[in-house]
N, C-alpha and C. Protein backbone atom coordinates (compact mmCIF):
# COMPACT_ATOMS: atom_id res chain seq x y z
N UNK A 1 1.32 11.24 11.47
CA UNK A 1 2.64 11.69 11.08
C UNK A 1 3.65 11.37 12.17
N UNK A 2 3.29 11.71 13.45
CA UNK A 2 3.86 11.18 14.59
C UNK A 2 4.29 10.35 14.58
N UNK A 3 3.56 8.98 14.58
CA UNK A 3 3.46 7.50 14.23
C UNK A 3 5.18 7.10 13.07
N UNK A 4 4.29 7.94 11.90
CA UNK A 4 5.96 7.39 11.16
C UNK A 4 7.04 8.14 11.26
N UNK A 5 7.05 9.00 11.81
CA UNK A 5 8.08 9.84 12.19
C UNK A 5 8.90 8.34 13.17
N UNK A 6 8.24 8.52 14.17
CA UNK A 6 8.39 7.59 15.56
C UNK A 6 8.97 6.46 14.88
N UNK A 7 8.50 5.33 14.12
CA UNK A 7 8.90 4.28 13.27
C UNK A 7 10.15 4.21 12.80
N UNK A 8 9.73 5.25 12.12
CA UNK A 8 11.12 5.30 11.34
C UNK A 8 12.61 5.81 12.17
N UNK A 9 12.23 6.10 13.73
CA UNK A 9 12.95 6.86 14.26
C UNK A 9 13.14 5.65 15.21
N UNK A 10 12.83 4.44 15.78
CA UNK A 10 12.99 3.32 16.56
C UNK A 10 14.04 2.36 14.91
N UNK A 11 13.13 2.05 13.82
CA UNK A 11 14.08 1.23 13.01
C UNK A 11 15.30 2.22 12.63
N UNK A 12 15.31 2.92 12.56
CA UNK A 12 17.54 3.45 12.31
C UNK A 12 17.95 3.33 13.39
N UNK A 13 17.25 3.41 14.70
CA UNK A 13 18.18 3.15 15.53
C UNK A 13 18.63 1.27 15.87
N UNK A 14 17.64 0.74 15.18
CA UNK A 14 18.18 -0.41 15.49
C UNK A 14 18.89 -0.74 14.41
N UNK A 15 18.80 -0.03 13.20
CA UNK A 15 20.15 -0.36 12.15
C UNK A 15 21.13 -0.26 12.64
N UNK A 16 21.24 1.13 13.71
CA UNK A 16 22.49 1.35 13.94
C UNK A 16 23.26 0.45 14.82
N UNK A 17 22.46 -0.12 15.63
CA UNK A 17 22.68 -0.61 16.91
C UNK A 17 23.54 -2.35 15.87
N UNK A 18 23.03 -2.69 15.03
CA UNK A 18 23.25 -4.02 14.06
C UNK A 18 24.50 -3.46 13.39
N UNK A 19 24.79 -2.04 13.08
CA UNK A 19 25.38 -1.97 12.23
C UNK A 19 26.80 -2.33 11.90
N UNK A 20 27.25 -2.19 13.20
CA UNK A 20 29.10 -2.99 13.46
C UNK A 20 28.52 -4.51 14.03
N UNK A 21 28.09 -4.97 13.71
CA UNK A 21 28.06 -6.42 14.24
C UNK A 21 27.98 -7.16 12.73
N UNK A 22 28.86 -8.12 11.89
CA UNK A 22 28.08 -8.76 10.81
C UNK A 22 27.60 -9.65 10.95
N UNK A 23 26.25 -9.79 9.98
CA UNK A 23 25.36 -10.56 9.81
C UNK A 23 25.33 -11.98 10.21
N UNK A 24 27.15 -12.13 10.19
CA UNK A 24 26.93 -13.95 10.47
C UNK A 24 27.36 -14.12 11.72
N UNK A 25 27.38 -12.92 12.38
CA UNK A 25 27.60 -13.30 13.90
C UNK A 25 26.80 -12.98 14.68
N UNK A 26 25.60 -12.60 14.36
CA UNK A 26 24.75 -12.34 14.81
C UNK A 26 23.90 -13.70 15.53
N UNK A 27 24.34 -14.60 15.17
CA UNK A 27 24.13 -15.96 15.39
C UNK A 27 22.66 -16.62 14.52
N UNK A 28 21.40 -17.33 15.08
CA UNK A 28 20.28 -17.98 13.99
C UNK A 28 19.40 -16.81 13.56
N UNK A 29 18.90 -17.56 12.68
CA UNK A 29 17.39 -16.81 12.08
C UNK A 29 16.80 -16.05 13.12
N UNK A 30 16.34 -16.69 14.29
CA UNK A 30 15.46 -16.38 15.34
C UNK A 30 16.19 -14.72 15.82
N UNK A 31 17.75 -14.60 16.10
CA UNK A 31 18.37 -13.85 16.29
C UNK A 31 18.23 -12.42 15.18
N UNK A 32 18.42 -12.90 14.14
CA UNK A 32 18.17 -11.83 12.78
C UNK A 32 17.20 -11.19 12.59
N UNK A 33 15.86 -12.04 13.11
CA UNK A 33 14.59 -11.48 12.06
C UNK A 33 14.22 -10.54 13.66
N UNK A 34 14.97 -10.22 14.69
CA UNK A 34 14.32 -9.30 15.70
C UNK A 34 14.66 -8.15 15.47
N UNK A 35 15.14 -7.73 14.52
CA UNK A 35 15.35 -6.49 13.85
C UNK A 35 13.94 -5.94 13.27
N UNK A 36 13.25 -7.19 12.63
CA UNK A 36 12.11 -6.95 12.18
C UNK A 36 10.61 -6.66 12.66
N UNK A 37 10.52 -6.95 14.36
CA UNK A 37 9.74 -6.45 14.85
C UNK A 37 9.83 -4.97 15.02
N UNK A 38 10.77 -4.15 15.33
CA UNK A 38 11.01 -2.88 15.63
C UNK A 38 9.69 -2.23 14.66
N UNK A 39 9.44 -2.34 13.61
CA UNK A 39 8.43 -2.04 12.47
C UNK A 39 7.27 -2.81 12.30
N UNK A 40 7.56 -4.02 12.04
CA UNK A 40 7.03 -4.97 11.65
C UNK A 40 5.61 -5.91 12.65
N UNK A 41 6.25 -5.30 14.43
CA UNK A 41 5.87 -6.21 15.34
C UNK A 41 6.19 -7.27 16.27
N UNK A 42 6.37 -7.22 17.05
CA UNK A 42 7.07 -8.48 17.95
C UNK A 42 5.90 -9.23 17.93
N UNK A 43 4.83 -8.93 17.74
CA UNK A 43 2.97 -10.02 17.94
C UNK A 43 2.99 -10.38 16.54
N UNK A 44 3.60 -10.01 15.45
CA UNK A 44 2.91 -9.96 14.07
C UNK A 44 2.13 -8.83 13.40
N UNK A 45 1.77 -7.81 14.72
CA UNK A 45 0.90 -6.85 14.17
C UNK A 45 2.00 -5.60 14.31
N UNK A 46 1.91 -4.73 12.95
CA UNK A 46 3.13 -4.00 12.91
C UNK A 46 2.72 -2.53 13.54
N UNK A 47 3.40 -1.95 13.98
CA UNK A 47 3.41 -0.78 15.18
C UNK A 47 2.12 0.14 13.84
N UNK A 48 2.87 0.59 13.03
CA UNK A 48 1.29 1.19 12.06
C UNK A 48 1.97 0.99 11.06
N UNK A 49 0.45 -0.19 11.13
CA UNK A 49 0.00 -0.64 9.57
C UNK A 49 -0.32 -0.22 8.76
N UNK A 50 -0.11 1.15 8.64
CA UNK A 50 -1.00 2.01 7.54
C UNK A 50 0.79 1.97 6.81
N UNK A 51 1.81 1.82 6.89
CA UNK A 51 2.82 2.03 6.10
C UNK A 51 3.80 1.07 6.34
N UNK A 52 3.76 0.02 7.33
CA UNK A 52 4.49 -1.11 7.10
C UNK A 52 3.07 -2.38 7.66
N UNK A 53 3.44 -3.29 6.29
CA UNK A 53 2.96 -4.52 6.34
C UNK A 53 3.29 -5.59 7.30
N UNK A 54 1.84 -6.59 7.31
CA UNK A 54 2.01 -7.72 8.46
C UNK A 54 2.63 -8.93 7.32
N UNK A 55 3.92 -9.41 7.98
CA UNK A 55 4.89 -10.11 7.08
C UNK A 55 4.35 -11.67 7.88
N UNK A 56 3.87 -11.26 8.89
CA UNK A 56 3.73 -13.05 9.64
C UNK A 56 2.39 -13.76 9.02
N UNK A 57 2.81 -14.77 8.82
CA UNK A 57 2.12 -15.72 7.68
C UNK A 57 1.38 -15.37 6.30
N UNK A 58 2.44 -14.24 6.16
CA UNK A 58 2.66 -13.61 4.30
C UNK A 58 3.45 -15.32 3.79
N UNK A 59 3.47 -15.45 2.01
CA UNK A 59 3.97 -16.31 1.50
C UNK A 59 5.35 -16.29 1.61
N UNK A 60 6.00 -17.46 1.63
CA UNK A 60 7.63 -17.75 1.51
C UNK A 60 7.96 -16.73 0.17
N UNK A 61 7.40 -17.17 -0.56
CA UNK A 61 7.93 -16.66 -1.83
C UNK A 61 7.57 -15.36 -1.64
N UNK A 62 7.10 -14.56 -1.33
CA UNK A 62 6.70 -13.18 -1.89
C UNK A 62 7.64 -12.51 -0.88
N UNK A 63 8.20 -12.80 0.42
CA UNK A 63 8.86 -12.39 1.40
C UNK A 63 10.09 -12.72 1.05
N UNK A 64 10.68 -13.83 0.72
CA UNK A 64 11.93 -13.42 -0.01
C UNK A 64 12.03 -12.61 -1.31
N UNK A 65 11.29 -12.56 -2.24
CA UNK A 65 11.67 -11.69 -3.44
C UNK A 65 11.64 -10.45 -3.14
N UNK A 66 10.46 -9.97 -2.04
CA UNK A 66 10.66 -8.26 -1.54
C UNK A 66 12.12 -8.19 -1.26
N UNK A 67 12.24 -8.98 -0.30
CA UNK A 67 13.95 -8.93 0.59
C UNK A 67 15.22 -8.64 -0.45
N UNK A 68 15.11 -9.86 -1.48
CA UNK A 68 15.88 -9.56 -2.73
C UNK A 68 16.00 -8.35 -3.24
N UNK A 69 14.66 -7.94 -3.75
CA UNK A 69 14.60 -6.75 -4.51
C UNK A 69 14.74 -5.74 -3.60
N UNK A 70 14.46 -5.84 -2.06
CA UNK A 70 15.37 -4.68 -1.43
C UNK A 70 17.17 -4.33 -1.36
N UNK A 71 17.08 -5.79 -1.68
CA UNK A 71 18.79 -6.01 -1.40
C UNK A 71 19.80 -5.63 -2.96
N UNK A 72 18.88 -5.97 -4.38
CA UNK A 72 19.34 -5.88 -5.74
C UNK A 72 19.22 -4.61 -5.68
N UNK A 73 18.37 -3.36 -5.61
CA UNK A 73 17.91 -2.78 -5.74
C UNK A 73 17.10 -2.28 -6.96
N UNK A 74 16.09 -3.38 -6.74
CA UNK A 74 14.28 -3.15 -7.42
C UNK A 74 13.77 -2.80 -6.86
N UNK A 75 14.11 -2.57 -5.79
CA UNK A 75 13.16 -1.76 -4.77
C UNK A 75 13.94 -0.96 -3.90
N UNK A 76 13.46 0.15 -3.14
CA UNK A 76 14.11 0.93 -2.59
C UNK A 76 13.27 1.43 -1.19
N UNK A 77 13.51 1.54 -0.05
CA UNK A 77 13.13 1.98 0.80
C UNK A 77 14.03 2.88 2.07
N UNK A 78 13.94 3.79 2.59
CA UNK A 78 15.03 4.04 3.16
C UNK A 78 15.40 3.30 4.20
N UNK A 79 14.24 2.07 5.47
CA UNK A 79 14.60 1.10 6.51
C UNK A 79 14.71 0.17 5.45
N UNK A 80 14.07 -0.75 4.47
CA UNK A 80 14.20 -1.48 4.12
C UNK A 80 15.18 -2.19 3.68
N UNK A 81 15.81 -1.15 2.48
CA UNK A 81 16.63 -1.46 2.17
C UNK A 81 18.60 -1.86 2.61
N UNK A 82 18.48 -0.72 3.53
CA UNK A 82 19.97 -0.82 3.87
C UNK A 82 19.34 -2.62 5.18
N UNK A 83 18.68 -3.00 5.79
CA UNK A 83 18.44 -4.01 6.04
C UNK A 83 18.80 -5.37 5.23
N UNK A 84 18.14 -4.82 4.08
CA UNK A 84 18.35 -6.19 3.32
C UNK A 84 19.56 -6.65 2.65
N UNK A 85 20.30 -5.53 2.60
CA UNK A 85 22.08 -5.11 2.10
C UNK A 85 22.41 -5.52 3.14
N UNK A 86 22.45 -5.71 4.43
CA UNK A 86 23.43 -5.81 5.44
C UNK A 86 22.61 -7.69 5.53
N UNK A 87 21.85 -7.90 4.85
CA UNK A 87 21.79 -9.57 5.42
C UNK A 87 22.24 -10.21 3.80
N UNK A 88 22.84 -11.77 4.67
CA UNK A 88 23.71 -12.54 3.47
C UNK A 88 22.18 -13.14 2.89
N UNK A 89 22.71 -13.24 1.28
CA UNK A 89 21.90 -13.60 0.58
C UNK A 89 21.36 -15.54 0.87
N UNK A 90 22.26 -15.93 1.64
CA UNK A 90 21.78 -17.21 2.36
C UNK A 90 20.59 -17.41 3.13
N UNK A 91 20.95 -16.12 3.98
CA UNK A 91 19.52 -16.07 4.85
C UNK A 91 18.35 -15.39 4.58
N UNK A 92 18.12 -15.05 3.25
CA UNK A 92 16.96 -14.80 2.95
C UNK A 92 15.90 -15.69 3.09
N UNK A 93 16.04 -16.47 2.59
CA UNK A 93 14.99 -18.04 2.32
C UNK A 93 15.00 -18.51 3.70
N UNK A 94 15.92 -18.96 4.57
CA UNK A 94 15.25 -19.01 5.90
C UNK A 94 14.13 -17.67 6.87
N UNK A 95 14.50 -16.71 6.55
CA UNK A 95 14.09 -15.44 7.19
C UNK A 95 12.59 -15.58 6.55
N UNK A 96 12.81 -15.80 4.87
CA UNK A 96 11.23 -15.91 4.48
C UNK A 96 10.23 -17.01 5.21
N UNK A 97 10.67 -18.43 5.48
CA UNK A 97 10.47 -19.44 5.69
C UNK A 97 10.15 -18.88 6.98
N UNK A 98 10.74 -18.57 7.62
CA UNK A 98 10.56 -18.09 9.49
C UNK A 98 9.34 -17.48 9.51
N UNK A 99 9.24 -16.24 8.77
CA UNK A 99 7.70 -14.96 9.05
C UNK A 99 6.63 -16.50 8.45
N UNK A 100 6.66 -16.96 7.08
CA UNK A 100 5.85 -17.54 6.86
C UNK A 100 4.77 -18.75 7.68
N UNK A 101 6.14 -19.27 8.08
CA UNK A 101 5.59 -20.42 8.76
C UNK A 101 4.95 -19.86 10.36
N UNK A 102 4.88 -18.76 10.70
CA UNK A 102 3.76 -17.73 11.33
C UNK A 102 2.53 -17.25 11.17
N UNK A 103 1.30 -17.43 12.33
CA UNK A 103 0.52 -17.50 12.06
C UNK A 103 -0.16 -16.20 11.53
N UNK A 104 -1.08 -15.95 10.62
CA UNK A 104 -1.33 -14.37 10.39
C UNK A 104 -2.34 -13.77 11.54
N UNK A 105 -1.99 -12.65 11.56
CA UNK A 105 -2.43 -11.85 13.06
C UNK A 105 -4.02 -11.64 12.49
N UNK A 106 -5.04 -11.82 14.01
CA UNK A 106 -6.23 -11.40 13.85
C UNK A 106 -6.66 -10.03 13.46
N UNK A 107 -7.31 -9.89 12.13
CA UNK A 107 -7.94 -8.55 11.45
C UNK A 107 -8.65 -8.02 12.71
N UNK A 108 -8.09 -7.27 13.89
CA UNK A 108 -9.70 -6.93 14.78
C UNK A 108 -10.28 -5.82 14.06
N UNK A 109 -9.94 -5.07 12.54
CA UNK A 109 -11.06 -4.19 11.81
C UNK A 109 -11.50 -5.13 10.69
N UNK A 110 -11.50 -6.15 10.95
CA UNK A 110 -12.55 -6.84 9.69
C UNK A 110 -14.18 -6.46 9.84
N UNK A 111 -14.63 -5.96 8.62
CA UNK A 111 -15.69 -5.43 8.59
C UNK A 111 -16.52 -6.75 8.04
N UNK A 112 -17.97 -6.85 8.22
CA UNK A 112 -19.02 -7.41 7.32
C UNK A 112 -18.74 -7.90 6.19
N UNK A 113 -18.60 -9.08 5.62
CA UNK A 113 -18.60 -9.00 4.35
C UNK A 113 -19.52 -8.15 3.37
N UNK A 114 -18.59 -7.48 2.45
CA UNK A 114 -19.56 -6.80 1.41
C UNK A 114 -19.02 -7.19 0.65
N UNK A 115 -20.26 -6.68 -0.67
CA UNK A 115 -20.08 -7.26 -1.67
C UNK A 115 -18.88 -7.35 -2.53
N UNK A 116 -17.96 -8.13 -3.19
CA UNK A 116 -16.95 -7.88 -4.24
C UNK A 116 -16.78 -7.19 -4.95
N UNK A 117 -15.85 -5.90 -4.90
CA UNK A 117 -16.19 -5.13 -5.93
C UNK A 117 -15.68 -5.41 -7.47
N UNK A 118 -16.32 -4.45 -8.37
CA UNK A 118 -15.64 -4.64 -9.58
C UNK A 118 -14.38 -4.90 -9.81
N UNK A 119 -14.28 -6.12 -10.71
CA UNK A 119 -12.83 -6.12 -11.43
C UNK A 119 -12.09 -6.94 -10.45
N UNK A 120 -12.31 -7.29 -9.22
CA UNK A 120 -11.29 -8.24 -8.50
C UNK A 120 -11.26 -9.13 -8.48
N UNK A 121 -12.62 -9.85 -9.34
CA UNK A 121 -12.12 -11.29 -9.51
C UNK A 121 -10.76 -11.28 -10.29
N UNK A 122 -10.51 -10.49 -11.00
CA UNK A 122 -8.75 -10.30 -12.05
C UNK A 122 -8.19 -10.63 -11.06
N UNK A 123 -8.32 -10.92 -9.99
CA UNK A 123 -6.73 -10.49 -8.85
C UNK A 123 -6.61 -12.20 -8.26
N UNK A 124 -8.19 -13.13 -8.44
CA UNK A 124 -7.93 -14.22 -7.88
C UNK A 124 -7.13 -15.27 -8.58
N UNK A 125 -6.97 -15.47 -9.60
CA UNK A 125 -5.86 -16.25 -9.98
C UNK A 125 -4.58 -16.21 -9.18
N UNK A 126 -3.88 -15.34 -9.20
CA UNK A 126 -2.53 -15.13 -8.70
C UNK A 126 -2.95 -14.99 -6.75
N UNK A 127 -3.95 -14.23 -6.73
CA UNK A 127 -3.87 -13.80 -5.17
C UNK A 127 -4.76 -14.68 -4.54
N UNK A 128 -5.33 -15.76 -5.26
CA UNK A 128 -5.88 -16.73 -4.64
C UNK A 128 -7.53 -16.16 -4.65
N UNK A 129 -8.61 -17.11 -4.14
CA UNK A 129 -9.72 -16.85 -4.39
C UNK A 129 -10.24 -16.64 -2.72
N UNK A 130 -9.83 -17.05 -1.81
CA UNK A 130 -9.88 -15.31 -0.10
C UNK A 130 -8.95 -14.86 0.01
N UNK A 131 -8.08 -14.39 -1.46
CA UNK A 131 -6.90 -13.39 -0.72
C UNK A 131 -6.02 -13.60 -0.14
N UNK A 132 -5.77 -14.94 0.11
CA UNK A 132 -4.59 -15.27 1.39
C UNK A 132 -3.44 -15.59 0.47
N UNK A 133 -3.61 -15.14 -0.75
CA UNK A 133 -1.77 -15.52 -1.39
C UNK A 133 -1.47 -16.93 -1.86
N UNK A 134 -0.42 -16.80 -2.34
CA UNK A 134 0.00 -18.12 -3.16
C UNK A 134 1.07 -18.43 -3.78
N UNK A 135 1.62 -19.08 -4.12
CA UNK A 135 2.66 -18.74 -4.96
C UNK A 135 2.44 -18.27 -6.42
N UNK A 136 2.70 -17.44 -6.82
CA UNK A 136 3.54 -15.83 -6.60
C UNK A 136 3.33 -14.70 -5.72
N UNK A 137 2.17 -14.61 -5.59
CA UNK A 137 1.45 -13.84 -5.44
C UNK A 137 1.01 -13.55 -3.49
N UNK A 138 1.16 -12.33 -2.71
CA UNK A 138 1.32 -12.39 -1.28
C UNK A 138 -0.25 -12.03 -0.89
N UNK A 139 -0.72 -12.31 0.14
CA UNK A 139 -1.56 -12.12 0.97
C UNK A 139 -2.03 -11.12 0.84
N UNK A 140 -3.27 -10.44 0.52
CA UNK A 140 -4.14 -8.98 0.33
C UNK A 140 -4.96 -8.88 1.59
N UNK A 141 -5.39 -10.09 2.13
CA UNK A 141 -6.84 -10.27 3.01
C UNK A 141 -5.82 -10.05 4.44
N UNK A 142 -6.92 -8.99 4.75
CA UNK A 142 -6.50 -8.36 6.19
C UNK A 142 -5.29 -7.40 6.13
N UNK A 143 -4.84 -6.85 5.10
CA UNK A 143 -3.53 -5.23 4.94
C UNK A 143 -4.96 -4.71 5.66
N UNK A 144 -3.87 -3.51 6.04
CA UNK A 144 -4.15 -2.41 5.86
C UNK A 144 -4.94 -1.57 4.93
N UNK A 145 -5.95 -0.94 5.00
CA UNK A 145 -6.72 -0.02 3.80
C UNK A 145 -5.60 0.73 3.20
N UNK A 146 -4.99 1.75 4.08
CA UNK A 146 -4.03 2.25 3.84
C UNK A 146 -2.91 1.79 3.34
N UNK A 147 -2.43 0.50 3.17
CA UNK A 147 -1.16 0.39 2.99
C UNK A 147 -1.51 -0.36 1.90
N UNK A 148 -2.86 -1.09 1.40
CA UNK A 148 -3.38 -1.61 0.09
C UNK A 148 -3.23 -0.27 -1.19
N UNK A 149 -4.19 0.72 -0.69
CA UNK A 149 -4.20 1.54 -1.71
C UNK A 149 -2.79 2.16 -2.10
N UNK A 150 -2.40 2.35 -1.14
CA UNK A 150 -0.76 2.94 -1.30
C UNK A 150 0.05 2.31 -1.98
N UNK A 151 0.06 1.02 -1.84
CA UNK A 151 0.76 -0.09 -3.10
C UNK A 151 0.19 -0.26 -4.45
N UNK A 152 -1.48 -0.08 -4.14
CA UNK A 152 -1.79 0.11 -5.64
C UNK A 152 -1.54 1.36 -6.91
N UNK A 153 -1.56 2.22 -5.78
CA UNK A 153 -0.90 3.72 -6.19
C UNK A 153 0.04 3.72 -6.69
N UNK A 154 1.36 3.05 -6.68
CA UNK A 154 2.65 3.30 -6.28
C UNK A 154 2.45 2.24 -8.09
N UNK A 155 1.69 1.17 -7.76
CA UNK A 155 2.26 -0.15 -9.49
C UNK A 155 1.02 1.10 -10.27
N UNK A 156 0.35 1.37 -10.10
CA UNK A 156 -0.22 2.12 -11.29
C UNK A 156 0.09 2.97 -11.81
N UNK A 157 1.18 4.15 -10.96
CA UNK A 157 1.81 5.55 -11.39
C UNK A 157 3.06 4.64 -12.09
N UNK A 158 3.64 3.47 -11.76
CA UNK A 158 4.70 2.92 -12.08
C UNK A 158 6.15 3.43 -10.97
N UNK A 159 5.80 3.86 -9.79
CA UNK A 159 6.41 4.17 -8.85
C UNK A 159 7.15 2.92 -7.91
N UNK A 160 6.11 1.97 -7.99
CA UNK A 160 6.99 0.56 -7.66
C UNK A 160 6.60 -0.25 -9.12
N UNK A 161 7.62 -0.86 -9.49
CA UNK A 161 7.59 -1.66 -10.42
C UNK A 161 8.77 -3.08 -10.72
N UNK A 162 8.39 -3.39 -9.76
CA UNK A 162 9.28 -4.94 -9.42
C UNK A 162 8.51 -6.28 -9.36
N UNK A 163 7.88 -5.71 -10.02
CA UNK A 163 6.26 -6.55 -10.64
C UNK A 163 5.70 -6.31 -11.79
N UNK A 164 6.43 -7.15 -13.14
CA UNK A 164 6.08 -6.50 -14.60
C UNK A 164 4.48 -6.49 -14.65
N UNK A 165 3.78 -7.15 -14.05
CA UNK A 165 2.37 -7.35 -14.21
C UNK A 165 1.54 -6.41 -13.25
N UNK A 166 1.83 -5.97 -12.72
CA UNK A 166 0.80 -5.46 -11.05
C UNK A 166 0.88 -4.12 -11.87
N UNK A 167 1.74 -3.06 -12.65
CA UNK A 167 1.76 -1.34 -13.08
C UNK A 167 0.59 -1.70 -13.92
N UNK A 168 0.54 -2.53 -15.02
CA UNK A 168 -0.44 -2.57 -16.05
C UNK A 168 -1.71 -2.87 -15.33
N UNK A 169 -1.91 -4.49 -14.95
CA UNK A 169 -3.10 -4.43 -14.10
C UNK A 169 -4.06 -3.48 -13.22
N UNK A 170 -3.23 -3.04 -12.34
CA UNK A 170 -3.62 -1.77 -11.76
C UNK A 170 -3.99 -0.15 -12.58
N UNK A 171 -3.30 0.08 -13.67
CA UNK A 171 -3.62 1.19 -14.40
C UNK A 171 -4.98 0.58 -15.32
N UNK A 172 -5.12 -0.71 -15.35
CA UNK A 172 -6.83 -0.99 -15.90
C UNK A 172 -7.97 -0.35 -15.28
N UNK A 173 -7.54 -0.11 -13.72
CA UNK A 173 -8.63 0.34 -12.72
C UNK A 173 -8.55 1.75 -12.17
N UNK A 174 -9.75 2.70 -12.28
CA UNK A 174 -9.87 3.78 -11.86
C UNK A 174 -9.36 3.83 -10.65
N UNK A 175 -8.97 4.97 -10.06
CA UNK A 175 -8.83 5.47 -8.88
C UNK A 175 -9.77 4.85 -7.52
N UNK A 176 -11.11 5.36 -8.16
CA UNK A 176 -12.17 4.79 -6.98
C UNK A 176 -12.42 3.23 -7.32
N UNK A 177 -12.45 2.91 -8.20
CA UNK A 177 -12.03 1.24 -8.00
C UNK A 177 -10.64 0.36 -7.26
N UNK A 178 -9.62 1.11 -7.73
CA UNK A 178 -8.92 0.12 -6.32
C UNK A 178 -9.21 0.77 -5.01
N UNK A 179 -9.56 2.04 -4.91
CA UNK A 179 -9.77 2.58 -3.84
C UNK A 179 -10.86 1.16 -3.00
N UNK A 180 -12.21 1.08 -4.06
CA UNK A 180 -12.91 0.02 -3.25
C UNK A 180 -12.29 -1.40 -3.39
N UNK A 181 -11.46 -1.91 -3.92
CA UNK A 181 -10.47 -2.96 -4.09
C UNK A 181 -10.06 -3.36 -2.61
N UNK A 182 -9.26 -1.82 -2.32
CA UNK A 182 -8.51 -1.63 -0.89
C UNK A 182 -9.25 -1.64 0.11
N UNK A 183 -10.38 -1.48 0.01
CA UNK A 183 -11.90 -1.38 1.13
C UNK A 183 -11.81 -2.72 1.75
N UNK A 184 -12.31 -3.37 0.43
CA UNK A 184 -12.90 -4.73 1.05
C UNK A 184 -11.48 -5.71 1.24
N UNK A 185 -10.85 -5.74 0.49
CA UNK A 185 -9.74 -6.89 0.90
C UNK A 185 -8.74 -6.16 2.66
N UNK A 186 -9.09 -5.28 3.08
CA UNK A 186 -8.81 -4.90 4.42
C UNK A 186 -9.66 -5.42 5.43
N UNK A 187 -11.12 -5.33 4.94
CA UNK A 187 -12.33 -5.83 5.68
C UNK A 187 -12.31 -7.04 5.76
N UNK A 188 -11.07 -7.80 4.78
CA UNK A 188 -11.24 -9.41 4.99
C UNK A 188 -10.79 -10.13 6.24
């Protein structure tokens, strides 16, 4: 609790600190996206991963449409969003392009491979067949346990739904099935 208390209490202050400066004077990409370590990570690995995701060498595409849909509002977060409102819709696609073309941070809790659980081959089409994403579809292999199930939680109650496909998919699967969903694609 500490942890996101703390988080969330380092990113407003760096909203604030951005907040009289606009976006286009902030000068390049490189300059912009250091807002995004405050949460996110200055290594790639985000301060705790149990509630913010590793965005470095996530897909182009899936990192700008979050950004979008933080910025349209399809999505809502209380750091997220006023972030993505205060950046021009120009620099999205570079900002995506920037995390992407980053390498993804070493899992040091990758567990043993075990076995696949039920029902996830459904997920390799779109999420690729090790998880590493694709276009449409973002990177599963190596989240967080915590921050997997929490997203699956969120499209199955229909609590996030900026993804016509992910509420239905996910309400196919019991509780303790994405639960073990979230197991192993963390262990990846």
């Amino acid at each position: 609790m500490f942890t996101r208390i703390f988080s969330t209490t380092i990113a407003a202050g760096v909203i604030v600190a951005f907040a009289g400066v606009p976006v286009h004077a902030q000068g390049d990409i490189e300059a912009k996206v250091q807002l995004c370590a405050a949460c996110h990570g200055a290594n790639g690995v985000p301060g705790d991963p149990k509630t913010n995701p590793i965005i470095w060498g996530q897909t182009q595409y899936y990192i700008f449409k979050q950004l979008s849909n933080y910025r349209n509002g399809m999505r809502d977060h209380p750091v997220m969003t006023p972030i993505a409102k205060s950046l021009q819709q120009a620099d999205l696609r570079p900002i995506a392009a920037y995390f992407a073309a980053k390498t993804w941070p070493a899992n040091p809790a990758a567990a043993a491979a075990a076995s696949p659980p039920n029902g996830i081959a459904m997920c390799m089409p779109c999420h690729q067949p090790k998880f590493e994403g694709g276009a449409p579809a973002p990177r599963l292999a190596g989240l967080s346990y915590e921050y997997l199930i929490g997203t699956m939680r969120a499209f199955a109650t229909e609590d996030r739904s900026n993804n016509g496909d992910m509420p239905k998919i996910m309400q196919m699967f019991t509780a303790g099935e994405r639960e073990a969903m979230a197991r192993y694609l963390a262990g990846l």
